[in-house]
Protein backbone atom coordinates (compact mmCIF):
# COMPACT_ATOMS: atom_id res chain seq x y z
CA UNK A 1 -62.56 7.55 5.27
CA UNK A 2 -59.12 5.88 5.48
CA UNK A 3 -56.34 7.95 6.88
CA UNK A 4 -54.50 7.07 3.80
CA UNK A 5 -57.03 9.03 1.53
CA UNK A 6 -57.58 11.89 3.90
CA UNK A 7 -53.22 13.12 3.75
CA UNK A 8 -52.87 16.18 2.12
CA UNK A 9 -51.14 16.63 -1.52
CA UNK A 10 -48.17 18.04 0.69
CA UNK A 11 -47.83 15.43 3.03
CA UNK A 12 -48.76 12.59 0.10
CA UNK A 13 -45.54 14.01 -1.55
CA UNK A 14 -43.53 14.64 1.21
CA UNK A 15 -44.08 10.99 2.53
CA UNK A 16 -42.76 10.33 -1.56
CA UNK A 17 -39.70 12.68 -1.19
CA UNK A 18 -38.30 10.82 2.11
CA UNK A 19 -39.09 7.18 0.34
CA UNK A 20 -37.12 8.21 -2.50
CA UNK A 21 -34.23 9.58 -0.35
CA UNK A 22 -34.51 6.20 1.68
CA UNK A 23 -34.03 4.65 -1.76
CA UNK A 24 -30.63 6.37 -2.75
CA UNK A 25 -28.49 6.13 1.01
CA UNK A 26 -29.74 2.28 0.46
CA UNK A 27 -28.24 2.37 -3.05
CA UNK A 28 -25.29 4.44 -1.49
CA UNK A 29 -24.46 2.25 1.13
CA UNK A 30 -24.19 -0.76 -0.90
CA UNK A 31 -22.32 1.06 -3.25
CA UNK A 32 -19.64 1.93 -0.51
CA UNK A 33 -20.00 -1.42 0.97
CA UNK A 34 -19.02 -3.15 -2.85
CA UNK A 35 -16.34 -0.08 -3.09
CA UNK A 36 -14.52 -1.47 0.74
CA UNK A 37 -14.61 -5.28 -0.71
CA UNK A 38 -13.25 -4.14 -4.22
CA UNK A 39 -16.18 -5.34 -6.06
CA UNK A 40 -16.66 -2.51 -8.23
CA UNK A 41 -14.60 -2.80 -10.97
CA UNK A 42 -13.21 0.73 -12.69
CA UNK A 43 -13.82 1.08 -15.96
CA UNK A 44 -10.45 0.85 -18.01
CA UNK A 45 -9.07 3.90 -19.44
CA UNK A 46 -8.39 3.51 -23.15
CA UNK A 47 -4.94 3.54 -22.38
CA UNK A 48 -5.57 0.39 -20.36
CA UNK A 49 -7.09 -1.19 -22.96
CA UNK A 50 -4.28 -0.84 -25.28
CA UNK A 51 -1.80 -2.56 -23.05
CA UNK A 52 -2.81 -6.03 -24.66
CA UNK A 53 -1.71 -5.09 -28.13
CA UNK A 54 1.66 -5.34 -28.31
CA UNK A 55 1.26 -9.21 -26.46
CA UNK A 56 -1.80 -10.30 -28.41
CA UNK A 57 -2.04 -8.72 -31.90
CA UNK A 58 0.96 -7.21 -32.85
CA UNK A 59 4.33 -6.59 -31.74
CA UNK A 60 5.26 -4.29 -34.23
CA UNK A 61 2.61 -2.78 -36.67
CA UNK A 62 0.69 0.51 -36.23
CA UNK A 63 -2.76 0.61 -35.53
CA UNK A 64 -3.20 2.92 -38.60
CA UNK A 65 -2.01 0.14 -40.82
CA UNK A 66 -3.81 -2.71 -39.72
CA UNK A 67 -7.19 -0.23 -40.45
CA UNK A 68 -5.89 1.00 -43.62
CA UNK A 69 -5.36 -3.24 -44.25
CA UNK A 70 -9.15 -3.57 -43.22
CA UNK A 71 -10.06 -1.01 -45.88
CA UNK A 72 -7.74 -2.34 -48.54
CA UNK A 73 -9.38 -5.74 -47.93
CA UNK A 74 -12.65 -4.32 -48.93
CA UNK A 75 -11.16 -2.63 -52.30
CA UNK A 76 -9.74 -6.27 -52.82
CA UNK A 77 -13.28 -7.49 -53.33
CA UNK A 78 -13.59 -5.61 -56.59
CA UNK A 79 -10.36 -7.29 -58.37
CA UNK A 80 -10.45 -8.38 -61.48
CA UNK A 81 -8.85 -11.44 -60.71
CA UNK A 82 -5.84 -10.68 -63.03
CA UNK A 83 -2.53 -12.67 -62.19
CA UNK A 84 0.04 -10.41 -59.94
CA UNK A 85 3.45 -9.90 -60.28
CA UNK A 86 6.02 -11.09 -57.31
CA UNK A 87 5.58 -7.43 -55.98
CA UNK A 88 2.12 -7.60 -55.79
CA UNK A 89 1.52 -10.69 -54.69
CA UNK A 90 4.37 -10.26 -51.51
CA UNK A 91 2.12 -6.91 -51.13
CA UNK A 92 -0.74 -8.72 -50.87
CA UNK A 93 -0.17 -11.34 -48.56
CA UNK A 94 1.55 -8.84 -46.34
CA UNK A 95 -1.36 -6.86 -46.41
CA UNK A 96 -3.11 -10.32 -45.44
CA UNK A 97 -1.11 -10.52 -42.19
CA UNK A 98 -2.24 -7.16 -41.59
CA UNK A 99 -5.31 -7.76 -41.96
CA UNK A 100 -5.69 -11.13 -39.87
CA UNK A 101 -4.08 -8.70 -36.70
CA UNK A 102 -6.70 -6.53 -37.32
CA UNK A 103 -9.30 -9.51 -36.89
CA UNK A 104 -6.94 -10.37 -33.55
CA UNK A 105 -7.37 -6.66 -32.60
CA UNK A 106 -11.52 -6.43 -32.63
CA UNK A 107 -11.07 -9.46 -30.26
CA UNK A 108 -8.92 -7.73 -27.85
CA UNK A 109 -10.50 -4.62 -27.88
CA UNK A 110 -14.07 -4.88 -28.59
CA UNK A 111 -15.03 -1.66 -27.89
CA UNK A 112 -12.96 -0.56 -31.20
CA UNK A 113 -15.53 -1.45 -33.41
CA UNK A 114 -17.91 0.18 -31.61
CA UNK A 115 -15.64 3.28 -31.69
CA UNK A 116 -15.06 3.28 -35.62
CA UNK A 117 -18.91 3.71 -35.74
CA UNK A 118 -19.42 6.52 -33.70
CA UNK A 119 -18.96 9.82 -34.95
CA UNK A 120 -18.73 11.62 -32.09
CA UNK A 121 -15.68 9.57 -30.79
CA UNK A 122 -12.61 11.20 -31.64
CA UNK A 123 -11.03 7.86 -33.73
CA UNK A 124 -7.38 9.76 -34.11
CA UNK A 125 -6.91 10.67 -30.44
CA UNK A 126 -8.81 7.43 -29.15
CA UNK A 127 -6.05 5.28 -31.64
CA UNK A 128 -3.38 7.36 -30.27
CA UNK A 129 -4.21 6.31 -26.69
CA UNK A 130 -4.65 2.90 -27.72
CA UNK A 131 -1.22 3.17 -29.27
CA UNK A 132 0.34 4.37 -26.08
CA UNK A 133 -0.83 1.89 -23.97
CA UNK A 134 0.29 -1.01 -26.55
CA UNK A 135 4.06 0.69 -26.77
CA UNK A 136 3.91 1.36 -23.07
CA UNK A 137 3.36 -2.58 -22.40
CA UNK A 138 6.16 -3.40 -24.58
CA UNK A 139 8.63 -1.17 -22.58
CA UNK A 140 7.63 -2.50 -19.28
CA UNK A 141 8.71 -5.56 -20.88
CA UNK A 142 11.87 -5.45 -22.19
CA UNK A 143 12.75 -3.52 -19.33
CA UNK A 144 11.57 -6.61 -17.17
CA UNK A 145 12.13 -9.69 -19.34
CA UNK A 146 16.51 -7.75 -19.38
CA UNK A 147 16.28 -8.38 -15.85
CA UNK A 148 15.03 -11.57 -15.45
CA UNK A 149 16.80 -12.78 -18.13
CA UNK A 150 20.12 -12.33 -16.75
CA UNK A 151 18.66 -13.49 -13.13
CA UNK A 152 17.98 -16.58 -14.57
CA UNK A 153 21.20 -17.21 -16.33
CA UNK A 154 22.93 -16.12 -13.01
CA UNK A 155 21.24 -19.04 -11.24
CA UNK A 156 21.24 -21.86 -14.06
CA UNK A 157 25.49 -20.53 -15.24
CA UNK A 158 26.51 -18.86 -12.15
CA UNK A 159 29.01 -17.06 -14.38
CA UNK A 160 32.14 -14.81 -12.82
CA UNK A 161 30.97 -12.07 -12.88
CA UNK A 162 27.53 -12.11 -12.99
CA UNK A 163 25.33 -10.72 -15.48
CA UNK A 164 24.09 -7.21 -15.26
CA UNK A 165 20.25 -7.13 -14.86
CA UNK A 166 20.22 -3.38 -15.87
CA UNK A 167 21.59 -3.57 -18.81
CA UNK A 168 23.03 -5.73 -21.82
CA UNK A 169 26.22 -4.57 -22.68
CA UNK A 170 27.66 -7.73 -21.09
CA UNK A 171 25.88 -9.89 -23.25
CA UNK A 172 25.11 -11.03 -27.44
CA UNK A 173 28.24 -12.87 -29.07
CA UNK A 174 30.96 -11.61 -26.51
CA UNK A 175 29.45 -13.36 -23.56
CA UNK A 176 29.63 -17.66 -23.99
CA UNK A 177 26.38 -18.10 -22.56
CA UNK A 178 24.26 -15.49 -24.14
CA UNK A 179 26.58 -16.28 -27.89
CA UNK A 180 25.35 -20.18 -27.47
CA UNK A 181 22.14 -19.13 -26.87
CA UNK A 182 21.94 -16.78 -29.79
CA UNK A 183 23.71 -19.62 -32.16
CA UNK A 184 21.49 -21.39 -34.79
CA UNK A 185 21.13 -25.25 -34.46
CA UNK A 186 22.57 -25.44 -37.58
CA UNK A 187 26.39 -24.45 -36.19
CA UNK A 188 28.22 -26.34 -33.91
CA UNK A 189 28.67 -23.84 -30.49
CA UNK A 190 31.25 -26.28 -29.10
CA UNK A 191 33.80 -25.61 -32.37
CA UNK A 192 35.90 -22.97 -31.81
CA UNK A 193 36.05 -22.42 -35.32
CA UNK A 194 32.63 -21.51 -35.34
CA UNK A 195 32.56 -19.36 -32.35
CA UNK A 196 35.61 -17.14 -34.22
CA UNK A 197 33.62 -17.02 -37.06
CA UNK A 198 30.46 -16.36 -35.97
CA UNK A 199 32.11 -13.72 -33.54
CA UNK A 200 33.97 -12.36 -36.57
CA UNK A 201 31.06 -11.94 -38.91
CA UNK A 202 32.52 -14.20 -41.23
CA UNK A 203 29.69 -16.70 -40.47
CA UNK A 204 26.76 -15.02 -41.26
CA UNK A 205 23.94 -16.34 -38.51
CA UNK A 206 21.61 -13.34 -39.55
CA UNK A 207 18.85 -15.04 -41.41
CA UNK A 208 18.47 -18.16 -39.32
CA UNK A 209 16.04 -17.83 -36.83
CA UNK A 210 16.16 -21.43 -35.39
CA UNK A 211 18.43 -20.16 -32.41
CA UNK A 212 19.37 -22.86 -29.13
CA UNK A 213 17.45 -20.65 -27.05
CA UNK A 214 14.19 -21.93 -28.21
CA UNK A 215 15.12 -25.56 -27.93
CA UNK A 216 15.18 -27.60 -24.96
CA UNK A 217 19.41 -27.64 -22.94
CA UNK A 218 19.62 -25.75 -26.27
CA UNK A 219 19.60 -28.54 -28.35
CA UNK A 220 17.88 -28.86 -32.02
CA UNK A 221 18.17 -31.26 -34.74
CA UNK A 222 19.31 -29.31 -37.92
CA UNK A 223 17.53 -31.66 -40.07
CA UNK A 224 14.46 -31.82 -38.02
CA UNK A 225 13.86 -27.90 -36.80
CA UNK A 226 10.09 -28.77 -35.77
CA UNK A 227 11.63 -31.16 -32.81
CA UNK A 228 11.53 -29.02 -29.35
CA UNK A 229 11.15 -25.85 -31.73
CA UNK A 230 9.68 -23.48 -28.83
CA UNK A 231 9.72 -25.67 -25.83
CA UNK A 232 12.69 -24.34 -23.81
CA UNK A 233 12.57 -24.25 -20.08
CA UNK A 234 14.03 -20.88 -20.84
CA UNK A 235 10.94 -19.24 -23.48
CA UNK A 236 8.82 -20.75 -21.21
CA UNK A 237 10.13 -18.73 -18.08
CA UNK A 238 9.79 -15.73 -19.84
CA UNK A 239 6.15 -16.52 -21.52
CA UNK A 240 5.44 -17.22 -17.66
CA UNK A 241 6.89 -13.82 -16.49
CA UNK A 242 5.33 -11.64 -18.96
CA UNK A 243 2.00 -13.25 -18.54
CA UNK A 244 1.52 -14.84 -15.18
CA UNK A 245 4.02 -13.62 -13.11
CA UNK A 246 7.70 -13.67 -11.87
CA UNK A 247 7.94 -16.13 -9.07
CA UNK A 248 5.44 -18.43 -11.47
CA UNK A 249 7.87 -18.20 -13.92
CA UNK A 250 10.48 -20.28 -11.49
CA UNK A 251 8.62 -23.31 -11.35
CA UNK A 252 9.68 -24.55 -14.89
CA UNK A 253 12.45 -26.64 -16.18
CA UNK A 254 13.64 -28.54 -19.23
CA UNK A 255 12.88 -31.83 -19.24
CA UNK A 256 15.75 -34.87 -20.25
CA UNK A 257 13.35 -37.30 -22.18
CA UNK A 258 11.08 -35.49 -24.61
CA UNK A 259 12.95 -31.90 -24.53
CA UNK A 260 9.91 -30.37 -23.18
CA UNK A 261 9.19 -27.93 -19.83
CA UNK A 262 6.99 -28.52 -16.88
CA UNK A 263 6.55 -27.19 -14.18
CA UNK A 264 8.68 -29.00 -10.71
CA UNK A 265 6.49 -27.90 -7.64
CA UNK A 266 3.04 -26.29 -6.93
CA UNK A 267 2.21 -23.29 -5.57
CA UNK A 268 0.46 -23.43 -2.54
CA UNK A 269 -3.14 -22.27 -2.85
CA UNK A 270 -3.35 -19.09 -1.44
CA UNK A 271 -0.56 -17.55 -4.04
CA UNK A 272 -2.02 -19.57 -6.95
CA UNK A 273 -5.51 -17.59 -6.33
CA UNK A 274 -3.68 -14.52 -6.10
CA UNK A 275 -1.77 -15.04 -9.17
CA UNK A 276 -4.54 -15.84 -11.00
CA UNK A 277 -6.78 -13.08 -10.02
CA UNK A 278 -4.33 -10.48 -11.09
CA UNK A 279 -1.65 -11.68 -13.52
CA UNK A 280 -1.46 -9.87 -17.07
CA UNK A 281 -3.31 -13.14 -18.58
CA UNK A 282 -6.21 -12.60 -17.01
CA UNK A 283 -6.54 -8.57 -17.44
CA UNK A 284 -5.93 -9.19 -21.27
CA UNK A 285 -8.70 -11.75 -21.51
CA UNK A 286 -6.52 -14.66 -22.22
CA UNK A 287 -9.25 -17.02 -20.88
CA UNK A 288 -6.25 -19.91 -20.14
CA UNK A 289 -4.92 -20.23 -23.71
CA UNK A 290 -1.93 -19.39 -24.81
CA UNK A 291 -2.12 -17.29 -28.51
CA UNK A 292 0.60 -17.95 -31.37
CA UNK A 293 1.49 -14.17 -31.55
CA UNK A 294 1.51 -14.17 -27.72
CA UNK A 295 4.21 -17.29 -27.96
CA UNK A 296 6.36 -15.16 -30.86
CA UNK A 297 6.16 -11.75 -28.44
CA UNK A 298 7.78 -13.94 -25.80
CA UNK A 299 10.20 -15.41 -28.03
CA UNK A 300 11.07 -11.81 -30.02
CA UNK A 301 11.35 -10.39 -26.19
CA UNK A 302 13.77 -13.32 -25.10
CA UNK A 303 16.18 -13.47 -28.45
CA UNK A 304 16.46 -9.41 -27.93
CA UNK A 305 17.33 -9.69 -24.46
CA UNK A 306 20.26 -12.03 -25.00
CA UNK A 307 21.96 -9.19 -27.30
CA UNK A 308 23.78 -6.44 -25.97
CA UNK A 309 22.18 -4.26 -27.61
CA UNK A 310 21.41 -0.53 -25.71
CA UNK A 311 18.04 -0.21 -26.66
CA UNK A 312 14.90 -1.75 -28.18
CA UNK A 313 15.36 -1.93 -32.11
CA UNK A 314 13.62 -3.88 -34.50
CA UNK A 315 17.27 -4.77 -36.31
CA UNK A 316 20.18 -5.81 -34.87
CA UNK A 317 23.95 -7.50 -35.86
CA UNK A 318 21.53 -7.63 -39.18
CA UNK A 319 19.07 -10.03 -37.35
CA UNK A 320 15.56 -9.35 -38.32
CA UNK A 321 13.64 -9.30 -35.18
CA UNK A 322 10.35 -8.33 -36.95
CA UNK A 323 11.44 -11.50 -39.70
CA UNK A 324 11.25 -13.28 -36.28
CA UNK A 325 7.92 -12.50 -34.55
CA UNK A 326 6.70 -13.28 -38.35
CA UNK A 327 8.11 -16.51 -38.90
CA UNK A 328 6.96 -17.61 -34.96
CA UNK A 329 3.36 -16.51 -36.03
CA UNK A 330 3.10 -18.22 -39.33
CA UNK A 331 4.64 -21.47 -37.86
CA UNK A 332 1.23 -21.77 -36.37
CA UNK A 333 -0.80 -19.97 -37.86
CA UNK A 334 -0.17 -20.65 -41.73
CA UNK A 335 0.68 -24.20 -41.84
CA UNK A 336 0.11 -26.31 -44.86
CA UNK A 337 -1.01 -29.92 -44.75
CA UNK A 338 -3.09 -31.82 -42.02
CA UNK A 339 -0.43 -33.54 -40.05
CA UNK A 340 1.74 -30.03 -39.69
CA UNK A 341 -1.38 -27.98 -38.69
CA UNK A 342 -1.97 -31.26 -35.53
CA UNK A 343 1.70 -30.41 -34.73
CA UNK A 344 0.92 -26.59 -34.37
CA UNK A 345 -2.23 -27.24 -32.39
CA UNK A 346 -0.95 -29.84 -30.26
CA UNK A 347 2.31 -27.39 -29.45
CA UNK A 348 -0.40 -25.00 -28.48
CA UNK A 349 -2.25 -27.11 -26.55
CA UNK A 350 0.88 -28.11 -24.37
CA UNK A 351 2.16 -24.10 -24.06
CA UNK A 352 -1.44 -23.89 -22.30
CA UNK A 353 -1.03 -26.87 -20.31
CA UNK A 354 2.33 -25.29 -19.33
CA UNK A 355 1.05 -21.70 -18.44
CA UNK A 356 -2.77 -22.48 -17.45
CA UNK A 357 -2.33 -25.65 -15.70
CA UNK A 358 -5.06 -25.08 -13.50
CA UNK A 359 -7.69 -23.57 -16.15
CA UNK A 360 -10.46 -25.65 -17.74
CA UNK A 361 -13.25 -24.71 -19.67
CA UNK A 362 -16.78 -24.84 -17.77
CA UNK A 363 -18.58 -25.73 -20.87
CA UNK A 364 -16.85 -28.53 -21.84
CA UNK A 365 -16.32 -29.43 -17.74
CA UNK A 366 -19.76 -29.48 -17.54
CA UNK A 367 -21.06 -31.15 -20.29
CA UNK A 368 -20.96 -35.09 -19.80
CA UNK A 369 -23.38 -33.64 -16.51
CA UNK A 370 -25.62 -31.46 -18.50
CA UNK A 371 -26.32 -34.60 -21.08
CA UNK A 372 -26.73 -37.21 -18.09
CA UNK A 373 -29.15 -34.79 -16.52
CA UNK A 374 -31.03 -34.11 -19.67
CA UNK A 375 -31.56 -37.50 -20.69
CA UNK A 376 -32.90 -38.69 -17.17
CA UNK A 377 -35.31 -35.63 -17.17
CA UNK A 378 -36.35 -36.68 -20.43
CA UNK A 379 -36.86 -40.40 -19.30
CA UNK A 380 -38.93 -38.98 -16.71
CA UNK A 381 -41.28 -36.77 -18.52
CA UNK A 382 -45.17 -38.46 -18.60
CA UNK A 383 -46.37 -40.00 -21.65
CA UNK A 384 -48.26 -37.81 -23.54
């Protein structure tokens, strides 16, 4: 008889028992050995999760709205199809937006759906922890974006004295630099008579959201608002710092012949890795493209920053900032006619060339190799 066959039932399982126990320190010490070279990634807190909100779906509505849109979207199914009145219909396509963030929102934070479903989640405190970390974001923002706003105006102006980087008060339609910034291409900065006037309040600039700090050397054409619309050096450094990170955000400037940014030096390898493994973009999931709502928080976050006002408010000097982030959105995303929507798309495709230089897609990288490959295997297959 085989010594295996003559052990005991004690030993049998005792010889099971110290296996088993071999089997978990293994387990542990490869656990602890992923844990010392960070490979173990920590589940994000809800909180966490929220922090892409505010840069990816929306910069100002409620998480309770853009569900209650979700809902009123399925009670819109059962219309009658009845004309609406101007109310209605401005209710409507409002509610539209809504829901079309909401859409944006399941992408950023699939595991809301999931949540919705579940009845033992708690959806009102779960929402409310989303909602912190979307609001929390947006501080960290204007708090930052204040202070490198007036850094960079510090370098490009060197104005005497400098502008504050804690605060604002030195800035909006007071300060020359920050006033021409915040001045519509439709006014001429360099006439004094519009300066007064626009300083006065007797030129109302409140409802014209083509300001010179969106347009390259801030420079637009009045007749033709489309033409550098969004491709300052300056939107672009802030895109860069919210996103990517500071010191990235110093390697762009406006260009003299097509009014557009690039960047003016590379970053030496070693930083480029780092930035890349850590920056914002990649924590949100931005997967190297730049979003239209992402492009309108930068440019809400910029126009604010040139005011002096004290805190973060949604209107100010009767500007609209909300009316801002809106019309920023629906320049790209509700465009009418085929050579207008190319325009969008190509201005998108050139923010991500700006911001994700280095990104390409490894689907479409690979595929001229995948189809070479294929068709030789095929060649090669026998005759059947």
């Amino acid at each position: 008889m085989s010594s295996e066959r003559s052990q005991s039932p004690p030993a049998q399982t005792e010889a099971a028992e110290i296996a088993r126990l071999k089997r978990r320190l293994a387990a542990s010490q490869e656990e602890v050995k992923e844990l010392s070279q960070g490979k173990v990634k920590k589940t994000p807190t809800t909180v966490t999760l929220g922090r892409g909100i505010r840069r990816l779906v929306s910069l100002y509505e409620s998480l309770d709205d853009l569900l209650q849109a979700a809902d009123d979207r399925q009670g819109d199914e059962d219309d009658d199809g009845e004309p609406l009145t101007e109310e209605a219909l401005t209710k409507k396509q409002e509610s539209e937006s809504r829901f079309a963030s909401f859409k944006v929102l399941l992408q950023t934070v699939p595991s809301l759906r999931k949540s919705l479903g579940d009845p033992t989640v708690d959806i009102d405190a779960y929402l409310m922890q989303l909602q912190k970390g979307a609001n929390d974001a947006r501080s960290d923002d204007v708090r930052r974006i204040k202070e490198e706003v007036a850094l960079c105006l510090n370098r490009e102006h060197a104005p005497n004295p400098p502008l504050n980087t804690k605060c604002r008060s030195d800035r909006g339609r007071q300060n020359d630099i920050t006033a021409k910034l915040l001045c519509p291409i439709e006014y001429d900065w360099s006439n004094e008579e519009v300066r007064n006037g626009i300083r006065a309040g007797t030129i109302n600039i409140s409802e014209d959201y083509f300001l010179r700090c969106f347009y390259p050397h801030g420079q637009g054409d009045p007749d033709n608002v489309e033409k550098g619309f969004l491709r300052s050096g300056l939107l672009i450094k802030t895109y860069s710092n919210i996103f990517i990170s500071p010191s990235s955000s110093e390697a762009f400037v406006d260009e003299d012949e097509d009014g557009s940014a690039r960047k003016k030096q590379r970053l030496n390898s070693d930083s480029q890795k780092k930035a890349t493994k850590c920056n914002v973009a990649s924590i949100i999931g931005m997967d190297g493209r730049v979003t239209p709502r992402s492009i309108a928080y930068a440019a809400v976050l910029l126009a604010f920053n040139l005011t002096d006002a004290s805190h973060w408010m949604e209107v100010y000097n009767r500007f609209d900032y909300r009316a801002l982030y809106a019309l920023v959105v629906d320049f790209f995303e509700a465009t009418s006619g085929r050579a207008a929507k190319k325009r969008s798309n190509d201005l998108l495709k050139w923010w991500s060339a700006q911001i994700f230089p280095h990104h390409s897609s490894a689907s479409i990288n690979t595929r001229k190799s995948r189809n070479k490959l294929a068709a030789q295997r095929a060649a090669w297959e026998p005759n059947v």
